[in-house]
PDB file of N, CA and C in Angstrom:
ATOM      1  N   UNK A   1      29.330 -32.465   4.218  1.00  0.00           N
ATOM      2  CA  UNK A   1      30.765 -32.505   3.947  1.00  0.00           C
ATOM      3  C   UNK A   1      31.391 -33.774   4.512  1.00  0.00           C
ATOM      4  N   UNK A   2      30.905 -34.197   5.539  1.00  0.00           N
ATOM      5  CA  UNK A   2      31.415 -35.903   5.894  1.00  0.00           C
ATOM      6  C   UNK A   2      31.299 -37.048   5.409  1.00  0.00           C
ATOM      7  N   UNK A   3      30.375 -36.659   4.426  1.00  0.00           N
ATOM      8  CA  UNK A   3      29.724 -37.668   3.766  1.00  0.00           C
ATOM      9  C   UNK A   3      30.544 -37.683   2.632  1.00  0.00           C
ATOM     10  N   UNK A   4      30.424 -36.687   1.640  1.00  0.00           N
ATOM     11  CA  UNK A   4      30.835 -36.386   0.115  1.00  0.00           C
ATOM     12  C   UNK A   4      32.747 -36.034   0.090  1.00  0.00           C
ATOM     13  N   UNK A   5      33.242 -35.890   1.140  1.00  0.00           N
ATOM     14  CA  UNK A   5      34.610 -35.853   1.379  1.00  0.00           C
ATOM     15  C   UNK A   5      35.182 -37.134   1.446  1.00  0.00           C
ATOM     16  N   UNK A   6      34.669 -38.165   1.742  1.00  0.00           N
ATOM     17  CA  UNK A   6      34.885 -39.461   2.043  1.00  0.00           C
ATOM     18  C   UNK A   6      34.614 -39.963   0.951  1.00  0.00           C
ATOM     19  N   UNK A   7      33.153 -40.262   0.540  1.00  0.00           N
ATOM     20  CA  UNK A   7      32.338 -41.380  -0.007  1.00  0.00           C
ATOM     21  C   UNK A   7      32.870 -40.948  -1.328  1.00  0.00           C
ATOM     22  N   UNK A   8      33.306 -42.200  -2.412  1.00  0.00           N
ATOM     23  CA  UNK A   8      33.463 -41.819  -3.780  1.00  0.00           C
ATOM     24  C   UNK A   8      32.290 -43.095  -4.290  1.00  0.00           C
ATOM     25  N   UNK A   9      31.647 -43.763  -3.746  1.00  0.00           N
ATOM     26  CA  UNK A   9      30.679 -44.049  -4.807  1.00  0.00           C
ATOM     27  C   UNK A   9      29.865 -45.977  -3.548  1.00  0.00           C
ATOM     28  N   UNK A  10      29.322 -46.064  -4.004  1.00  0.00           N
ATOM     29  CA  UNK A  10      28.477 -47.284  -3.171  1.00  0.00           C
ATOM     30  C   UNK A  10      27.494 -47.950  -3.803  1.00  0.00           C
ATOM     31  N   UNK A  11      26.781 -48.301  -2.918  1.00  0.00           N
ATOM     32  CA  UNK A  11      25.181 -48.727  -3.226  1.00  0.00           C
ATOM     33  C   UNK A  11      24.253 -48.504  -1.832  1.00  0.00           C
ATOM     34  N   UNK A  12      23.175 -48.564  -1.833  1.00  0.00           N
ATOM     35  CA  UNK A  12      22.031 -48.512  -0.750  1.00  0.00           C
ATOM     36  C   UNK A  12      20.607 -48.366  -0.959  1.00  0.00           C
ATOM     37  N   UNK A  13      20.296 -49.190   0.174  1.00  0.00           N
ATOM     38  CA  UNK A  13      19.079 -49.729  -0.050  1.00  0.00           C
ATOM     39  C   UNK A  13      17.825 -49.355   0.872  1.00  0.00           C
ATOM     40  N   UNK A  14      17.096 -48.928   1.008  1.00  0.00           N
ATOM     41  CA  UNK A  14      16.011 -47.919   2.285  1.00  0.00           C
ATOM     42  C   UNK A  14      14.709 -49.531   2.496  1.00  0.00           C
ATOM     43  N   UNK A  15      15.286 -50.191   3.768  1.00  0.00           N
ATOM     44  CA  UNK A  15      14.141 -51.040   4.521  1.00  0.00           C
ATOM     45  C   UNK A  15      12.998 -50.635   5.287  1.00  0.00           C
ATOM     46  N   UNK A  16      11.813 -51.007   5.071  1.00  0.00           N
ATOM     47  CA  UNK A  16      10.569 -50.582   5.979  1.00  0.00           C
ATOM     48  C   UNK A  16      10.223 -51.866   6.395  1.00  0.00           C
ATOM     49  N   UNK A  17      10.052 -52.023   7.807  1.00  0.00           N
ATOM     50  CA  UNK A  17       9.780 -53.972   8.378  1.00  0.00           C
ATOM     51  C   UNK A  17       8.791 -53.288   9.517  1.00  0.00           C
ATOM     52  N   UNK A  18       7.672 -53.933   9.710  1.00  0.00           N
ATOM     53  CA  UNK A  18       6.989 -53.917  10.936  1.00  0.00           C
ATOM     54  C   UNK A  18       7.522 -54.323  12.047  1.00  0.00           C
ATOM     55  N   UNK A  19       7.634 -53.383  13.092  1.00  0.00           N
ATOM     56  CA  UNK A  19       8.026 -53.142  14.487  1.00  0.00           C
ATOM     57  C   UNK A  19       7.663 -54.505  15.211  1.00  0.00           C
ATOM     58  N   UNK A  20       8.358 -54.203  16.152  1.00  0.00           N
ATOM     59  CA  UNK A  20       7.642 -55.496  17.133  1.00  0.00           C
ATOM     60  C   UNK A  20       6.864 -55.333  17.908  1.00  0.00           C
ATOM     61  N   UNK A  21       6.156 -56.137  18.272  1.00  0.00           N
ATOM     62  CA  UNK A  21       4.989 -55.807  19.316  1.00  0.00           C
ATOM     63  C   UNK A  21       5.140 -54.740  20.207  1.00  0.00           C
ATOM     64  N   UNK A  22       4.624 -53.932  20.728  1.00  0.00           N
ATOM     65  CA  UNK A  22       4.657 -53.429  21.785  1.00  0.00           C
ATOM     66  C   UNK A  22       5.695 -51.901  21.409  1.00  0.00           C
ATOM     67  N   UNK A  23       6.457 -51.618  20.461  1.00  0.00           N
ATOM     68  CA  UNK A  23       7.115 -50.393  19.701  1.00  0.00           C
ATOM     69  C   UNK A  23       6.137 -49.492  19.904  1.00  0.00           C
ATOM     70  N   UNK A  24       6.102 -48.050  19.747  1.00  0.00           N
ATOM     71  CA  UNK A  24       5.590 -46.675  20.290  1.00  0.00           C
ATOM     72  C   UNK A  24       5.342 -47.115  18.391  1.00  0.00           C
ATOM     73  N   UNK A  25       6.071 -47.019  17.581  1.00  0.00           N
ATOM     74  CA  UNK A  25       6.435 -47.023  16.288  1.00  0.00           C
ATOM     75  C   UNK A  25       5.522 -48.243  15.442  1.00  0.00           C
ATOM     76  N   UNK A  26       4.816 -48.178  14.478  1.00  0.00           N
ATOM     77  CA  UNK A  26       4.265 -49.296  13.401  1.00  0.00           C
ATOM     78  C   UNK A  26       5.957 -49.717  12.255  1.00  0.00           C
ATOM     79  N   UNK A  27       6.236 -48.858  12.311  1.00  0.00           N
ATOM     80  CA  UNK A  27       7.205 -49.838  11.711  1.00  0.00           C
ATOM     81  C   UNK A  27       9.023 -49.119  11.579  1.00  0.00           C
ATOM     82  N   UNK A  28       9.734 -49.619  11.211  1.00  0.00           N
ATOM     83  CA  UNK A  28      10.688 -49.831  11.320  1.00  0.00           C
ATOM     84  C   UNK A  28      11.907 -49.296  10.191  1.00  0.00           C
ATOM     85  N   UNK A  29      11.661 -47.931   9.831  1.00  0.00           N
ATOM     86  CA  UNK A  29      12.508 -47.702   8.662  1.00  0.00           C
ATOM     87  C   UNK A  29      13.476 -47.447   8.871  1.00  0.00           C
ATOM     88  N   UNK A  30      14.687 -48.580   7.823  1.00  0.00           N
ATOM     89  CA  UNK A  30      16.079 -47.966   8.164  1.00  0.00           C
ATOM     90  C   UNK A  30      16.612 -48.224   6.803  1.00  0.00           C
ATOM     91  N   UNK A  31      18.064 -47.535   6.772  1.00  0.00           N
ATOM     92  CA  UNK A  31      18.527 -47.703   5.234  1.00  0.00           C
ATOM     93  C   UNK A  31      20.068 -48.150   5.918  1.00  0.00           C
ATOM     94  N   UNK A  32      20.323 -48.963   4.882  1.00  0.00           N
ATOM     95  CA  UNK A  32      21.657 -49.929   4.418  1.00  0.00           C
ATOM     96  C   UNK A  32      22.275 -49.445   3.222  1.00  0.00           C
ATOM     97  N   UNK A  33      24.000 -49.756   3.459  1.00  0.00           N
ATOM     98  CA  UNK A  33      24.552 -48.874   2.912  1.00  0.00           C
ATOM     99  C   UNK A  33      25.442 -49.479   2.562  1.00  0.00           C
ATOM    100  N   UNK A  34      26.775 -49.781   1.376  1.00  0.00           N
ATOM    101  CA  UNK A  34      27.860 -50.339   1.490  1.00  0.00           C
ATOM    102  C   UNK A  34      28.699 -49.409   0.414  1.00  0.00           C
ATOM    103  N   UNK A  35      29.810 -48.388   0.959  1.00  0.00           N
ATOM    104  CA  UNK A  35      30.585 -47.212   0.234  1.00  0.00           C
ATOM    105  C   UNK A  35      31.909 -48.011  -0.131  1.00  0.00           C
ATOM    106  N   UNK A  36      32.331 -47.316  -1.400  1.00  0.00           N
ATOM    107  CA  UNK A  36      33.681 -47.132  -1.376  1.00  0.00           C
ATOM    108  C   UNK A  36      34.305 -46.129  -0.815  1.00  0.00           C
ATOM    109  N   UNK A  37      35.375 -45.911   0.575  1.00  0.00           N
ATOM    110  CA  UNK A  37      35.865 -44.687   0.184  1.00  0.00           C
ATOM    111  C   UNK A  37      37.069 -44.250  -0.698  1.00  0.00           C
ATOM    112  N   UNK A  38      36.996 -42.858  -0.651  1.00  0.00           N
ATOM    113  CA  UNK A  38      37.886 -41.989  -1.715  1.00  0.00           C
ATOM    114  C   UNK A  38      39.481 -42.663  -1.125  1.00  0.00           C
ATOM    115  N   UNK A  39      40.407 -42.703  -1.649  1.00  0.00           N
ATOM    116  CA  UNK A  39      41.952 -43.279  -1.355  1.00  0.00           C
ATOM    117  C   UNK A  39      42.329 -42.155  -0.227  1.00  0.00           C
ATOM    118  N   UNK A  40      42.966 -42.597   0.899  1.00  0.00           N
ATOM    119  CA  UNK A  40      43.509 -41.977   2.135  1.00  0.00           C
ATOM    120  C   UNK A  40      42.337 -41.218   3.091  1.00  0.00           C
ATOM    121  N   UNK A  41      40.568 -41.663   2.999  1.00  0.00           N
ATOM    122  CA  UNK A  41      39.660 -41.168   3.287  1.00  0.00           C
ATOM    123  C   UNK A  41      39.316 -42.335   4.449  1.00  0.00           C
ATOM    124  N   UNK A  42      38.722 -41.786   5.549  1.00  0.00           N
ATOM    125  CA  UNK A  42      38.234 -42.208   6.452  1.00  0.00           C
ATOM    126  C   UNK A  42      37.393 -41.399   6.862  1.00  0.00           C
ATOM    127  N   UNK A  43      35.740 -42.772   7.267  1.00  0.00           N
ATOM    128  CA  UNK A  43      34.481 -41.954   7.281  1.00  0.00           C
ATOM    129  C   UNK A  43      34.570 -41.650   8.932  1.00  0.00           C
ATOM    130  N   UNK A  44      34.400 -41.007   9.640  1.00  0.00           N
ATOM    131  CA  UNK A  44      34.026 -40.200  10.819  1.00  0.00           C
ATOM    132  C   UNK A  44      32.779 -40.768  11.573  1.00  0.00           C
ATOM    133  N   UNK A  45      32.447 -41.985  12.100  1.00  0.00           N
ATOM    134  CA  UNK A  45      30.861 -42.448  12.232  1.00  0.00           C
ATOM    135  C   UNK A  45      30.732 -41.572  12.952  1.00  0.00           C
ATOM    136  N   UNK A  46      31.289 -41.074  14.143  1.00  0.00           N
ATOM    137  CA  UNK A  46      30.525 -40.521  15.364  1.00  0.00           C
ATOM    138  C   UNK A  46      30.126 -39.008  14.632  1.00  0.00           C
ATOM    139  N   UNK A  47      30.555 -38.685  14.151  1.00  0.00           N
ATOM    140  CA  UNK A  47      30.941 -37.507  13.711  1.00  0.00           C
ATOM    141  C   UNK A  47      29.550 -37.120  12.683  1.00  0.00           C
ATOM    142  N   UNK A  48      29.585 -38.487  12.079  1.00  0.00           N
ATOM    143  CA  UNK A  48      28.245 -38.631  10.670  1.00  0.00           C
ATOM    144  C   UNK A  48      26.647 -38.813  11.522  1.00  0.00           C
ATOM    145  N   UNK A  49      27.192 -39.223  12.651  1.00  0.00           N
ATOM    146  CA  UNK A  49      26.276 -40.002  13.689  1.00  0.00           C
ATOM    147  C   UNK A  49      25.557 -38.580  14.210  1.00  0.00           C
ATOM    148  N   UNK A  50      26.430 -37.505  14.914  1.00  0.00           N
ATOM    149  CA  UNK A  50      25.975 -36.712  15.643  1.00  0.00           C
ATOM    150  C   UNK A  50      25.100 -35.657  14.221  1.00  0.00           C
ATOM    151  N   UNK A  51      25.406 -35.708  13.352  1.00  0.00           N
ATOM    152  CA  UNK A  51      24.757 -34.594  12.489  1.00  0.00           C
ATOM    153  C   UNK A  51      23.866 -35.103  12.234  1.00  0.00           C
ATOM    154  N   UNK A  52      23.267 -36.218  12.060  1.00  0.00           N
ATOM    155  CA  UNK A  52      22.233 -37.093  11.210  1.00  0.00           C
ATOM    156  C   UNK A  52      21.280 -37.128  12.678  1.00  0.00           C
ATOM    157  N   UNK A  53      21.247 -37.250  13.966  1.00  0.00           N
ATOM    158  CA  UNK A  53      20.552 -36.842  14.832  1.00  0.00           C
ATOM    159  C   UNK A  53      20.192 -35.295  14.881  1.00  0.00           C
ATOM    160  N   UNK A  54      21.156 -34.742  14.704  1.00  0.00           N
ATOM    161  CA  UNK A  54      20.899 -33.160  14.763  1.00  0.00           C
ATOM    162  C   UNK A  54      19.776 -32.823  13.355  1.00  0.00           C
ATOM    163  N   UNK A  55      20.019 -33.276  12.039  1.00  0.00           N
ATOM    164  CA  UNK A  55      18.936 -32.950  11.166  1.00  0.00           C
ATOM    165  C   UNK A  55      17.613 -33.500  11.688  1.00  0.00           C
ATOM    166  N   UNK A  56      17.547 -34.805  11.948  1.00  0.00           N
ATOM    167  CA  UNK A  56      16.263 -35.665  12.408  1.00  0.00           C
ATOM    168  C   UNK A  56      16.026 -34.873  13.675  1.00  0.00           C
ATOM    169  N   UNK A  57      16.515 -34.531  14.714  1.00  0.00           N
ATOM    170  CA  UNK A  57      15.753 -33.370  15.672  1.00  0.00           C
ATOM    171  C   UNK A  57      15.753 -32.261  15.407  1.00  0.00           C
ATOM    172  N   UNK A  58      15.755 -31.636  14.311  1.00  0.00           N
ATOM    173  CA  UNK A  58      15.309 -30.681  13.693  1.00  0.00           C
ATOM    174  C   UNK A  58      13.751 -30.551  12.966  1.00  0.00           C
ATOM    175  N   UNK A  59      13.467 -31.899  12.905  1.00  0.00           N
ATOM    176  CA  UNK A  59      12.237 -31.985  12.047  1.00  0.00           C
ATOM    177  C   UNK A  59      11.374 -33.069  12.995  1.00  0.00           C
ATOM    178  N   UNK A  60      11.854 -32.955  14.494  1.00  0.00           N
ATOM    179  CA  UNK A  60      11.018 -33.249  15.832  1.00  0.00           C
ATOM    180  C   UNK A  60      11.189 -34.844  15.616  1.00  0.00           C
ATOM    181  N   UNK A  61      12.059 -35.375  14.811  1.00  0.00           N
ATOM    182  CA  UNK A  61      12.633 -36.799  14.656  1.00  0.00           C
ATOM    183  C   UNK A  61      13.352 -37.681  15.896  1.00  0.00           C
ATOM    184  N   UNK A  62      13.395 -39.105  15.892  1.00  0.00           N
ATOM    185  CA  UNK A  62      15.125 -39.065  16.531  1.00  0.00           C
ATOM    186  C   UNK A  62      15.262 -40.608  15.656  1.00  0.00           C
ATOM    187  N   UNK A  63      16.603 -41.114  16.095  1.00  0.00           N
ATOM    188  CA  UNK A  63      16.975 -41.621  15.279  1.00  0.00           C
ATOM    189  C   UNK A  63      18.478 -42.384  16.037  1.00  0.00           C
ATOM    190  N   UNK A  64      19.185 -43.168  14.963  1.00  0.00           N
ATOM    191  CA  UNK A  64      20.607 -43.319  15.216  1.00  0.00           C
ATOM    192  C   UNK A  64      21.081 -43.564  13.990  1.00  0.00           C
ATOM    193  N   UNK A  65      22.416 -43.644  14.005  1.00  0.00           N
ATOM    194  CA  UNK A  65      23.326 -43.890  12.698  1.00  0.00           C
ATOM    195  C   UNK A  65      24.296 -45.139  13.448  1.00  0.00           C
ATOM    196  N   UNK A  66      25.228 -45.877  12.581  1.00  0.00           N
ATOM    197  CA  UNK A  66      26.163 -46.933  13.018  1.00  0.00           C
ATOM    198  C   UNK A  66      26.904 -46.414  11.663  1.00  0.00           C
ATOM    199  N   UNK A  67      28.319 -46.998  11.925  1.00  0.00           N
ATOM    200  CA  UNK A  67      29.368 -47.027  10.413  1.00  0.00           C
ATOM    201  C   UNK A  67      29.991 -48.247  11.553  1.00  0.00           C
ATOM    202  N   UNK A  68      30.098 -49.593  10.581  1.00  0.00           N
ATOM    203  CA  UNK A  68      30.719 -50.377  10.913  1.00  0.00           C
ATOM    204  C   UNK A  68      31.731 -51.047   9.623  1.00  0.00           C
ATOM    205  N   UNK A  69      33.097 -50.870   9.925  1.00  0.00           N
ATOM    206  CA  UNK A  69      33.645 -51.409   8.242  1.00  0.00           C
ATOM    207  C   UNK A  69      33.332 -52.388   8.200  1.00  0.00           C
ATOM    208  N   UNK A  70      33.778 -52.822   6.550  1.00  0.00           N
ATOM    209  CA  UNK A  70      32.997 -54.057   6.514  1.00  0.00           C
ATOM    210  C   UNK A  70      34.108 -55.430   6.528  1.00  0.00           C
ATOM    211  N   UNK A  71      35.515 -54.757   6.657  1.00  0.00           N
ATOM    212  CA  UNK A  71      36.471 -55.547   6.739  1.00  0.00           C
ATOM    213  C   UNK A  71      36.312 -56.493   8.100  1.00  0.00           C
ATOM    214  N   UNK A  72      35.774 -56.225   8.952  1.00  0.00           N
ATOM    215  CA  UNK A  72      35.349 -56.849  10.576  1.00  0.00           C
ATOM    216  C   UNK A  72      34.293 -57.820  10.285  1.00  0.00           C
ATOM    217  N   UNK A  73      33.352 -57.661   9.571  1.00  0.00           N
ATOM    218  CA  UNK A  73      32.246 -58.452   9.322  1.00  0.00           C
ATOM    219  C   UNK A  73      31.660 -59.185   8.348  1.00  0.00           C
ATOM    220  N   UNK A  74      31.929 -58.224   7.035  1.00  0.00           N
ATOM    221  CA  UNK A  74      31.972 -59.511   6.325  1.00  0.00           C
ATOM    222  C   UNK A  74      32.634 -59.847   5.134  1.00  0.00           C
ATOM    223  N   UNK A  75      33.970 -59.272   4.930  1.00  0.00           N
ATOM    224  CA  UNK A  75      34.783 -59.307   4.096  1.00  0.00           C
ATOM    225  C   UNK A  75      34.955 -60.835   4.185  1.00  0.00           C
ATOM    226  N   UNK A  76      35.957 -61.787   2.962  1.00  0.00           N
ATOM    227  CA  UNK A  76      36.430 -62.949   3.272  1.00  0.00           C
ATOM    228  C   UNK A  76      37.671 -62.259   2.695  1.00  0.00           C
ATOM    229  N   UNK A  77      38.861 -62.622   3.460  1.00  0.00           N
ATOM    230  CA  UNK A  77      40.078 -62.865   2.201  1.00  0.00           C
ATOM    231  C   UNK A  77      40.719 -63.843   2.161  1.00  0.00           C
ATOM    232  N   UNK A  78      40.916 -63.794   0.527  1.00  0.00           N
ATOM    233  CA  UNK A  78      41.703 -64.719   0.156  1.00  0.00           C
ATOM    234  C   UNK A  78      43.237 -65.107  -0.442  1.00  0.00           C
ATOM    235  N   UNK A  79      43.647 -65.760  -0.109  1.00  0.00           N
ATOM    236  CA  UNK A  79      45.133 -65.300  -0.604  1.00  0.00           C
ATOM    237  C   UNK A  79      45.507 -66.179  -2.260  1.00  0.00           C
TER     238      UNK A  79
END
């Protein structure tokens, strides 16, 4: 519901990169993401953050999540 209440549509992409030396882990899977949200919607990271650990330690996983907008990083505007 944090997800699909918010999100009206995006793109994303699922990365696998070999770890770095010395990682418990061979490699490195993470997925990238860039949403539109729905008008007057704001996504909840911590919120998206704590459930997405809770499924992944459910299935003896762990993990993290980030939501960073993208207006901070890499929007340009122009006038």
């Amino acid at each position: 519901m944090v997800w699909t209440a918010a999100v009206a549509g995006g793109e994303a992409h699922l990365q696998v990169k070999p770890s770095e030396l010395g990682s418990v882990r061979a490699f490195n899977v993470h997925f990238h993401a860039v949403v539109e949200l729905r008008p007057g919607r704001t996504l909840d990271g911590a919120r998206l953050r704590d459930l997405w650990r809770l499924l992944l330690a459910r299935q003896g996983a762990a993990g993290n999540l980030a939501v960073t907008g993208v207006e901070r990083h890499w929007a340009v505007y122009r006038e």
